[in-house]
C-alpha atoms as a PDB file:
ATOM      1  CA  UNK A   1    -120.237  35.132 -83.392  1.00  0.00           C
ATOM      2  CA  UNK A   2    -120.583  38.208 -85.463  1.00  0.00           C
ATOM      3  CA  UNK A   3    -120.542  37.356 -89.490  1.00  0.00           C
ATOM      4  CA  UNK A   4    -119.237  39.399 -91.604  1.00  0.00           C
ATOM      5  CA  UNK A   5    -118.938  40.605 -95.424  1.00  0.00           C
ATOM      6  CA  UNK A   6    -115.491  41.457 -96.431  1.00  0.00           C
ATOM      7  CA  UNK A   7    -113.042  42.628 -99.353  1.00  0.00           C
ATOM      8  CA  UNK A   8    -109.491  42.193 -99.735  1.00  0.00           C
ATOM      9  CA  UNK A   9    -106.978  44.098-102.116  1.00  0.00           C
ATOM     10  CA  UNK A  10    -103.461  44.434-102.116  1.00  0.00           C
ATOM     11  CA  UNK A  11    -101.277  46.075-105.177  1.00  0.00           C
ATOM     12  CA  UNK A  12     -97.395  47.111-105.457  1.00  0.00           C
ATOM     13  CA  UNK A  13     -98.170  50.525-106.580  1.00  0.00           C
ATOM     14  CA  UNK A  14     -96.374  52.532-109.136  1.00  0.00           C
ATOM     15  CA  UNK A  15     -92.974  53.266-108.112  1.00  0.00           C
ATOM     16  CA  UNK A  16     -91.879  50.334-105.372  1.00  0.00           C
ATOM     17  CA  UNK A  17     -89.831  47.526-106.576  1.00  0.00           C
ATOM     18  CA  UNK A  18     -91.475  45.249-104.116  1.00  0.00           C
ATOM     19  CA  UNK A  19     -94.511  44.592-102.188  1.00  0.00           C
ATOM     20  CA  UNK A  20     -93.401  45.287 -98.116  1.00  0.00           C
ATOM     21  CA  UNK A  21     -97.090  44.948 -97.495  1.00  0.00           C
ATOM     22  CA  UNK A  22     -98.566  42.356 -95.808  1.00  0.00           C
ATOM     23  CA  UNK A  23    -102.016  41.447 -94.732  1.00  0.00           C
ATOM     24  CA  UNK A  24    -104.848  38.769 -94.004  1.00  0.00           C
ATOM     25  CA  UNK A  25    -108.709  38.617 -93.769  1.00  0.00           C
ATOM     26  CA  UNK A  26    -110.065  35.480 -91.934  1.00  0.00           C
ATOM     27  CA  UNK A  27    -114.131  36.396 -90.891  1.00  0.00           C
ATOM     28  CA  UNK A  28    -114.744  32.655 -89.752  1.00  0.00           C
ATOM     29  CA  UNK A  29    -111.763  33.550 -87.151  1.00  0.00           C
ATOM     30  CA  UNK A  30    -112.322  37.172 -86.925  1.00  0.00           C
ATOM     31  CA  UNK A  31    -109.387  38.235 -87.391  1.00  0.00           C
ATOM     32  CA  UNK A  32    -107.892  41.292 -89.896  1.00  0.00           C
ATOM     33  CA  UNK A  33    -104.400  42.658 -89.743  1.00  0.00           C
ATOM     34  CA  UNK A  34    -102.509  45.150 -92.419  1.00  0.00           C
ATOM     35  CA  UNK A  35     -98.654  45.523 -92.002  1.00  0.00           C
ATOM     36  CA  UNK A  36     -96.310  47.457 -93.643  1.00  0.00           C
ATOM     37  CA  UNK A  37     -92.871  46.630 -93.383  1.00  0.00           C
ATOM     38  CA  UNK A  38     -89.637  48.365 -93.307  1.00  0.00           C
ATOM     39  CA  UNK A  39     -86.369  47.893 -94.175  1.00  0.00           C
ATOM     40  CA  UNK A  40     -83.329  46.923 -96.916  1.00  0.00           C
ATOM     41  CA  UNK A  41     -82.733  44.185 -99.274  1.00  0.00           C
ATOM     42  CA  UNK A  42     -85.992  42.083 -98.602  1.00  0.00           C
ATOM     43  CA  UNK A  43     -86.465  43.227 -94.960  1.00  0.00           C
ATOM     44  CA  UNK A  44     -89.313  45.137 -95.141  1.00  0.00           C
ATOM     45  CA  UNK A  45     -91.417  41.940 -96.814  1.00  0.00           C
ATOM     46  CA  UNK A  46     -90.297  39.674 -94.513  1.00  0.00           C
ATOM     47  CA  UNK A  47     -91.221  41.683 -90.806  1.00  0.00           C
ATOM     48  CA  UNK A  48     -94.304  42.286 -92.511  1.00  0.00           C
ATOM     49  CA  UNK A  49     -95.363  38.170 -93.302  1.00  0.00           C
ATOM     50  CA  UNK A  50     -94.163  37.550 -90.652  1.00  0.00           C
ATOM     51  CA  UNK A  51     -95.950  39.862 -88.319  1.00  0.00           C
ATOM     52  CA  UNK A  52     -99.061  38.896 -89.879  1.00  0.00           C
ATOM     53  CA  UNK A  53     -98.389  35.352 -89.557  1.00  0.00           C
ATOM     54  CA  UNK A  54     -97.664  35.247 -85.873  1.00  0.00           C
ATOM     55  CA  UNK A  55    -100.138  37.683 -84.661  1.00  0.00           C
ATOM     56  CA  UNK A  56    -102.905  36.004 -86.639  1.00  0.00           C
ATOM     57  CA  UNK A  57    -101.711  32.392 -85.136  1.00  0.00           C
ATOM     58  CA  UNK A  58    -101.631  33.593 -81.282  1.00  0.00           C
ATOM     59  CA  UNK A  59    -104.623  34.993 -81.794  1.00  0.00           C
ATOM     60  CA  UNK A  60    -106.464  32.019 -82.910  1.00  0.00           C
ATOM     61  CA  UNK A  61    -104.454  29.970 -80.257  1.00  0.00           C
ATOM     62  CA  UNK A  62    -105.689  32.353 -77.141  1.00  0.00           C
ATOM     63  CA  UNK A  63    -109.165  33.068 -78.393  1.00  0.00           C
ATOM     64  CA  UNK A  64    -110.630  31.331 -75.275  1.00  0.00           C
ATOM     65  CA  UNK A  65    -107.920  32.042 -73.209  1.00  0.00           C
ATOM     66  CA  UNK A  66    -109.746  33.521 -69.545  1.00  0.00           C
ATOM     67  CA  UNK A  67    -107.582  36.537 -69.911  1.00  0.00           C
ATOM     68  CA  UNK A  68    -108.946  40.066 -71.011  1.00  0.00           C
ATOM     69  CA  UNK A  69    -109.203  40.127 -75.319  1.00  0.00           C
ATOM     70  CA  UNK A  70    -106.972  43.341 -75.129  1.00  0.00           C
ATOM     71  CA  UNK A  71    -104.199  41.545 -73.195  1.00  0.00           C
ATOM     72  CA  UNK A  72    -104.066  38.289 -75.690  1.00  0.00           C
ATOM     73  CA  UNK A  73    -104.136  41.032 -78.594  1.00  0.00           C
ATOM     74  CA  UNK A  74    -101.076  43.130 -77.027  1.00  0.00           C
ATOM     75  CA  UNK A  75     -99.131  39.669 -76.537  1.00  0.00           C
ATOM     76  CA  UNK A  76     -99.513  38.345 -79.684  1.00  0.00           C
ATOM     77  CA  UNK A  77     -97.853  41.805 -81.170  1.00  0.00           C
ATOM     78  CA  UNK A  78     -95.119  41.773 -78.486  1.00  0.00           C
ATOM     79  CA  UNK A  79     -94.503  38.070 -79.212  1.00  0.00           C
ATOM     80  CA  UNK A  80     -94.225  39.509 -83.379  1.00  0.00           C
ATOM     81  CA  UNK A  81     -91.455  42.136 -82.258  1.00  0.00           C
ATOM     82  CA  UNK A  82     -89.536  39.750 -80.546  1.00  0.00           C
ATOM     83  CA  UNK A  83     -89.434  36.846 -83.006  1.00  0.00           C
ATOM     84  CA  UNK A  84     -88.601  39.371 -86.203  1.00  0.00           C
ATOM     85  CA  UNK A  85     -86.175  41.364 -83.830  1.00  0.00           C
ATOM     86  CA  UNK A  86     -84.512  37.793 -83.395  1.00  0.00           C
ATOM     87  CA  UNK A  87     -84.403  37.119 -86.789  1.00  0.00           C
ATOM     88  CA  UNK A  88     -83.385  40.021 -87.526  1.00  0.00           C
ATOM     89  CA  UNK A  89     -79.971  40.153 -85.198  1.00  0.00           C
ATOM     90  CA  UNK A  90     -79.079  36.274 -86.836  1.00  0.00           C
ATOM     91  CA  UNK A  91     -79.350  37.764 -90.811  1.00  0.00           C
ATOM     92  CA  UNK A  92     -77.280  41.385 -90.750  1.00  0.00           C
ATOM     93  CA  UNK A  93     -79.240  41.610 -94.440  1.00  0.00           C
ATOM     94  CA  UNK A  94     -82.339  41.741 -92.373  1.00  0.00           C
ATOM     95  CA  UNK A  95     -80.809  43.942 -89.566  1.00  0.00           C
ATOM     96  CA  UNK A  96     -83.693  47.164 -88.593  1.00  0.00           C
ATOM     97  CA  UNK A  97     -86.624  45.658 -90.091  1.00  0.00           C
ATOM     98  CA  UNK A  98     -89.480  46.481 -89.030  1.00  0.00           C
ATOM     99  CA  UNK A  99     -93.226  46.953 -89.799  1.00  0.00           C
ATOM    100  CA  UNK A 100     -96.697  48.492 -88.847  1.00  0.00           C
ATOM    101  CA  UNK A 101     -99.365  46.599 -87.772  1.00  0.00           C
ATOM    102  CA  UNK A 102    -103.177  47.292 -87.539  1.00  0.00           C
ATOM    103  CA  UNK A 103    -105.380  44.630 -85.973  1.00  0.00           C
ATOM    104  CA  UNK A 104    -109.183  44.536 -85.998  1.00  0.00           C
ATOM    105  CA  UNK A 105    -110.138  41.258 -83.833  1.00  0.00           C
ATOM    106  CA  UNK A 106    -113.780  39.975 -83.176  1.00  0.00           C
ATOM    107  CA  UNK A 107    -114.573  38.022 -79.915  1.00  0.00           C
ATOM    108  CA  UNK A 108    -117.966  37.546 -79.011  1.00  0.00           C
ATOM    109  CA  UNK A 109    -120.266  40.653 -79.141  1.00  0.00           C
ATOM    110  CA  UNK A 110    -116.807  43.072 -79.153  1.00  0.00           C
ATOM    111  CA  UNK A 111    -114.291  44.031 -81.607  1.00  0.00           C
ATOM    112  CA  UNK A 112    -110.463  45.101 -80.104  1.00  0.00           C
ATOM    113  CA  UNK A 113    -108.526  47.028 -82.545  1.00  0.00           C
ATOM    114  CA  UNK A 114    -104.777  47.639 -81.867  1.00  0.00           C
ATOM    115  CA  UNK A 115    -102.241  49.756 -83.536  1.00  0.00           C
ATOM    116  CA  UNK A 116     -98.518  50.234 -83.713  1.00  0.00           C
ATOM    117  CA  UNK A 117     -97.351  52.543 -86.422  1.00  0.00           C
ATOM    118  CA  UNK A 118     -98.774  54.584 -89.044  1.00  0.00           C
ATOM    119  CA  UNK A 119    -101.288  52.120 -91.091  1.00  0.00           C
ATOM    120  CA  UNK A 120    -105.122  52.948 -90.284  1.00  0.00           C
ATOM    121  CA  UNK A 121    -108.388  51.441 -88.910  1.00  0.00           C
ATOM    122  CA  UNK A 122    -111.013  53.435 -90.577  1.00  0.00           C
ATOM    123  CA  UNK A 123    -114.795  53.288 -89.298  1.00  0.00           C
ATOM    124  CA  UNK A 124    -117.406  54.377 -92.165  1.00  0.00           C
ATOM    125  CA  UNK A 125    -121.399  54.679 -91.565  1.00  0.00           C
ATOM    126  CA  UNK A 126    -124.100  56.449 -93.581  1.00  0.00           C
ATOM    127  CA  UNK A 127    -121.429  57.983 -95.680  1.00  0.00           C
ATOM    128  CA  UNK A 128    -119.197  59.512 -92.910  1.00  0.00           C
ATOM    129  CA  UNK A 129    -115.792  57.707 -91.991  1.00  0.00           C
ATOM    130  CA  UNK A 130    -113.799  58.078 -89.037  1.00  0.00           C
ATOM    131  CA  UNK A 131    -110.136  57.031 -88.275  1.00  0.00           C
ATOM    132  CA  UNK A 132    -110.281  55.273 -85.302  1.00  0.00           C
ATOM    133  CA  UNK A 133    -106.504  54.768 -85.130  1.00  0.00           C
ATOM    134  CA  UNK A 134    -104.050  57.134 -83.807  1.00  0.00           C
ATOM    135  CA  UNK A 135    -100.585  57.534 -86.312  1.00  0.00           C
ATOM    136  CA  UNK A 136     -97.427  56.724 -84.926  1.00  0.00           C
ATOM    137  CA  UNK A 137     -95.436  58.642 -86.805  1.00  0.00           C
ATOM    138  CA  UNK A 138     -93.711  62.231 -86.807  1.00  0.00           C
ATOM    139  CA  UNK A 139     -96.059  63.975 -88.928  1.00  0.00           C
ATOM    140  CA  UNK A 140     -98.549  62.695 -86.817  1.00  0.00           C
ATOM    141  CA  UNK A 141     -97.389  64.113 -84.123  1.00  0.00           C
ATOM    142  CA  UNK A 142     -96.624  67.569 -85.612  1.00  0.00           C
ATOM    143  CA  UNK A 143     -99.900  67.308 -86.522  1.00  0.00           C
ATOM    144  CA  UNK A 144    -101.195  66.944 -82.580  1.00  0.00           C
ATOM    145  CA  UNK A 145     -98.911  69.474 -81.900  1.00  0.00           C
ATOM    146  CA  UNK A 146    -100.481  71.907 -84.050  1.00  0.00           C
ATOM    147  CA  UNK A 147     -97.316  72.724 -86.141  1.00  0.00           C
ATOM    148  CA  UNK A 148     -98.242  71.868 -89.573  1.00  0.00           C
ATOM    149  CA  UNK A 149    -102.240  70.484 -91.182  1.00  0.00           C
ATOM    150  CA  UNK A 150    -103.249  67.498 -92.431  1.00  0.00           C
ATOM    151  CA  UNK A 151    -102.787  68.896 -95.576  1.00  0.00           C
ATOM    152  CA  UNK A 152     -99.394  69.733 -95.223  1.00  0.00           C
ATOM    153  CA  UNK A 153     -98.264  66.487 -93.900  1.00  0.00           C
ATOM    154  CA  UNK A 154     -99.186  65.097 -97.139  1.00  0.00           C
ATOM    155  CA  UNK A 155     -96.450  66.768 -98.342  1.00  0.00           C
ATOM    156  CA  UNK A 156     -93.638  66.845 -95.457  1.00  0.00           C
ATOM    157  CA  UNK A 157     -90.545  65.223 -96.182  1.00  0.00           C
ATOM    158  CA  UNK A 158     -90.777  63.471 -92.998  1.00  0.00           C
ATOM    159  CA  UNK A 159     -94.443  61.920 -93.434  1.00  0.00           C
ATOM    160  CA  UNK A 160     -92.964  58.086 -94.060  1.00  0.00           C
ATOM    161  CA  UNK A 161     -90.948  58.272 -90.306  1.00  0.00           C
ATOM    162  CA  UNK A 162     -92.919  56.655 -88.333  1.00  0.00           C
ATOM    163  CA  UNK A 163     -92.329  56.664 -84.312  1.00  0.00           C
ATOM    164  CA  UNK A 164     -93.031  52.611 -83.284  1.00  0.00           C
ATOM    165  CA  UNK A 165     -93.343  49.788 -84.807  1.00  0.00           C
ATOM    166  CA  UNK A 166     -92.960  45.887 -84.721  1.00  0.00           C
ATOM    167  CA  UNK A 167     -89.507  44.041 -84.688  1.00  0.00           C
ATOM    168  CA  UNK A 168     -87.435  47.032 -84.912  1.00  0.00           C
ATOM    169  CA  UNK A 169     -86.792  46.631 -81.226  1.00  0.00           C
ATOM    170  CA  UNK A 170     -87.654  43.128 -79.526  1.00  0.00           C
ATOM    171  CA  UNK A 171     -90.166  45.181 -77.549  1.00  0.00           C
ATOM    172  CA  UNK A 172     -92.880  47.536 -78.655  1.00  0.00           C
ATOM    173  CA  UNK A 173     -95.801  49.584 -77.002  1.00  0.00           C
ATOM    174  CA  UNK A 174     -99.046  48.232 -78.604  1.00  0.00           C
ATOM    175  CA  UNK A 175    -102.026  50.725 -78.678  1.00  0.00           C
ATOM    176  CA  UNK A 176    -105.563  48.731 -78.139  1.00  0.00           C
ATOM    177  CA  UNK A 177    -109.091  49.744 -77.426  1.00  0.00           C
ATOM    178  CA  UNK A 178    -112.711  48.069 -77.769  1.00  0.00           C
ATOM    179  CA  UNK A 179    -115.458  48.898 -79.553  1.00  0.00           C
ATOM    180  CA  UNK A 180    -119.194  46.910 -79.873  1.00  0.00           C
ATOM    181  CA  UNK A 181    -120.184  46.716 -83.992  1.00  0.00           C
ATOM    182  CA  UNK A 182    -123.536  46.885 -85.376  1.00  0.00           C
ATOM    183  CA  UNK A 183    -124.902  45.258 -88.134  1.00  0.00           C
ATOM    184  CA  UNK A 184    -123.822  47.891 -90.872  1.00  0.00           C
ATOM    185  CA  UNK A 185    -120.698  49.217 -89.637  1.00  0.00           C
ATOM    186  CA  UNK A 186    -118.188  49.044 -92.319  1.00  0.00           C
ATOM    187  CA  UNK A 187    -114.344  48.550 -90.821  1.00  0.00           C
ATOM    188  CA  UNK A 188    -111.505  49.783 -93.158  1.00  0.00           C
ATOM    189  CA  UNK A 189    -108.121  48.969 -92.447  1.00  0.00           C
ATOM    190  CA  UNK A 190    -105.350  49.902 -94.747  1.00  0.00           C
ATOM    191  CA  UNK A 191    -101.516  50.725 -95.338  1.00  0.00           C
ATOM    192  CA  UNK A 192    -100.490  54.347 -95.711  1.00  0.00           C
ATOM    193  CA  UNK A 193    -100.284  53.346 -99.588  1.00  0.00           C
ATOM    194  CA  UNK A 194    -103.956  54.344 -99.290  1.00  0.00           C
ATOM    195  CA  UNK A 195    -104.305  56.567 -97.073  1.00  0.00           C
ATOM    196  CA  UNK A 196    -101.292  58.942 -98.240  1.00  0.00           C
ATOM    197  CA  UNK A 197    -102.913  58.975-101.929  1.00  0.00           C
ATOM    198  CA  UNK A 198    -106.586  59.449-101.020  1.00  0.00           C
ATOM    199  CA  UNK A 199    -108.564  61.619 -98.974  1.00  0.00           C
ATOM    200  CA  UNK A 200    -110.779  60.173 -96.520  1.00  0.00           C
ATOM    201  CA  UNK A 201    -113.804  61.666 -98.086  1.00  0.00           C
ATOM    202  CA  UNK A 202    -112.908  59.970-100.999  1.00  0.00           C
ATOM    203  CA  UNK A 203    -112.020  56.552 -99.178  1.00  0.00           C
ATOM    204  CA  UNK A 204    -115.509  56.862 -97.658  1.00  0.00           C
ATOM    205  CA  UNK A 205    -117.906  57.825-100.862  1.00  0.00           C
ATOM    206  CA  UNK A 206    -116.195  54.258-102.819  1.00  0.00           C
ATOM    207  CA  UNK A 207    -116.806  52.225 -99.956  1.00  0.00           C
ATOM    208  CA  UNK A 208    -120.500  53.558 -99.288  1.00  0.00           C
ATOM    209  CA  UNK A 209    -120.733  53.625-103.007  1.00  0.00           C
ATOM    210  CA  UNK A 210    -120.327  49.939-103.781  1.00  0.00           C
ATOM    211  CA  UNK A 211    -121.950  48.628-100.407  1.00  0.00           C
ATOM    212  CA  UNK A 212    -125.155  50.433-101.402  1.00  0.00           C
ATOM    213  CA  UNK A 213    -125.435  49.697-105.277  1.00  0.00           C
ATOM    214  CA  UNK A 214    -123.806  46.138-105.209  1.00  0.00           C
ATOM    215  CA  UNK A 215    -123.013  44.973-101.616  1.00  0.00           C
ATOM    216  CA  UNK A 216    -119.569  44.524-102.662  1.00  0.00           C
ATOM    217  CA  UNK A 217    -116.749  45.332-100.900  1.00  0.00           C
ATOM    218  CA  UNK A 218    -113.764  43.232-102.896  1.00  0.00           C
ATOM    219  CA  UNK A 219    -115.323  45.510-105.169  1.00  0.00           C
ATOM    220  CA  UNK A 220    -114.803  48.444-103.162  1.00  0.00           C
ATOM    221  CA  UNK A 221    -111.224  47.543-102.347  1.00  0.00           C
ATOM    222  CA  UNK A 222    -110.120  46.948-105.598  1.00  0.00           C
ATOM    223  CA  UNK A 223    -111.276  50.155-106.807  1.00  0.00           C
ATOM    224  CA  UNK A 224    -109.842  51.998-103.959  1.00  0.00           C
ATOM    225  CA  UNK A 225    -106.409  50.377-105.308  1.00  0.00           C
ATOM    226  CA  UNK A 226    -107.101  51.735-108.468  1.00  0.00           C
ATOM    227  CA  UNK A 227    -107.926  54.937-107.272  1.00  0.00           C
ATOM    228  CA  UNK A 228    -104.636  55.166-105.281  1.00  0.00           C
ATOM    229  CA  UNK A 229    -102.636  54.066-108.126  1.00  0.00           C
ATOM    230  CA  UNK A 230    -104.258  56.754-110.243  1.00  0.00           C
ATOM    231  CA  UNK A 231    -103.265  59.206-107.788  1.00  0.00           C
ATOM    232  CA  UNK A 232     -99.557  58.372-108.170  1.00  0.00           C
ATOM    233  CA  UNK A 233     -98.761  55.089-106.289  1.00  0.00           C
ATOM    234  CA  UNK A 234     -96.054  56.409-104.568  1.00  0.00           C
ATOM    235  CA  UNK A 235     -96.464  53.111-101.898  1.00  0.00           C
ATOM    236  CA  UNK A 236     -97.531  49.377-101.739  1.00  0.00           C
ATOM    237  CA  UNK A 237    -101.133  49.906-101.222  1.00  0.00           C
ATOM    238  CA  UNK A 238    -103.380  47.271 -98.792  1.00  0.00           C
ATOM    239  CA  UNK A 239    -106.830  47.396 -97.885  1.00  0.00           C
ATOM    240  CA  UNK A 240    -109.469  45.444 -96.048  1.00  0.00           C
ATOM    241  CA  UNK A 241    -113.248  46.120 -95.998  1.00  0.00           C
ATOM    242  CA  UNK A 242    -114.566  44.751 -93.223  1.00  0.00           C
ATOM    243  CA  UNK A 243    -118.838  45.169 -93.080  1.00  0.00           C
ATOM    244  CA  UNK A 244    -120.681  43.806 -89.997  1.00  0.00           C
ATOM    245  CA  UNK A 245    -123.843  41.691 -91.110  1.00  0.00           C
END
């Protein structure tokens, strides 16, 4: 099974009154999900945990399942939406809830990643970082369209609507794909509290930073947090550094 080295950080930000952020880190079970939830009173926080809770147990339940990796990943989201979407029709203080979810999962020699809404899978090497994840989210797609830049999404009043995500509807359309690590690859997967504050050049030269001078990457997360926060902290901020031994 491939081993890994990894760093955790989560933060409320600056100007949220809560944390709607969830996430987990388990390298023994290979499993890393960020979600950020959605929705009033504590709605948000709770499609979030519970997102992360589910999806992490149904993964580790249909591991060895004889069923393609990409299939058990897409059911354990689906089976998310439905249970929060249930919960959510039986508490009208919970009613639209909602949340993103970003999955890196390890089986054997090959990672699946899937996505549903606007958090990000990040893939960083030698210095250079890629987002592997597409946004689902209307900036996003403005973006594919060619209407507006990056740059200017970082400013559209529309760049926290996001087009999909988990338990808002008991059903949802779960983006996956594989990929094969190497030793070295760095994963980063974070909420939009990150990735809204910080450009990715920046995201990339902390994490490559602290890998090369102190093989650290709680280190690196925590001072990506920081660096977010400095920037504003307009969001709950989440991030997991995931390095491939």
């Amino acid at each position: 099974m491939t081993q890994f080295n990894v760093g955790f950080a989560t933060d409320i930000g600056k100007k949220r009154l809560q944390n709607q952020d969830s996430g987990t880190a388990l390298p023994e079970l290979g499993i890393f999900i960020v979600a950020d939830g959605m929705g009033g009173h504590r709605g948000g926080e709770t499609a979030s945990a519970m997102a992360v809770d589910i999806i992490s147990k149904t993964l580790e339940t249909n591991k060895q399942a004889a069923k393609p990796e990409k299939d058990i990943l897409e059911s354990a989201v689906k089976e998310a939406s439905r249970l929060i979407y249930e919960k959510s029709t039986k508490h009208p203080e919970l009613q639209g809830m909602g949340t993103t979810a970003t999955i890196l999962f390890s089986v054997g020699q090959k990672f699946v990643i899937g996505q549903v809404g606007d958090s990000r899978c990040y893939y960083i090497r030698d210095g250079l970082i890629w987002q592997l994840t597409r946004d689902h989210s209307l900036v996003a797609e403005k973006i594919r369209a060619g209407l507006i830049t990056r740059e200017q999404a970082r400013t559209d009043k529309m760049k926290n609507v996001i087009t999909r995500s988990v338990g808002f509807e008991v059903d949802v359309n779960v983006e996956t794909f594989e990929l094969t690590p190497r030793s070295g690859d760095v994963y980063l997967l974070c909420s939009d509290g990150l990735s809204g504050m910080i450009d990715d050049f920046e995201i990339a030269k902390t994490v490559t930073k602290n890998l090369s001078d102190e093989n650290n990457p709680k280190k690196a997360a925590d001072e990506l947090v920081t660096l977010a926060n400095n920037n504003g902290g307009d969001d709950n901020i989440t991030v997991i550094v995931v390095q491939v031994r």
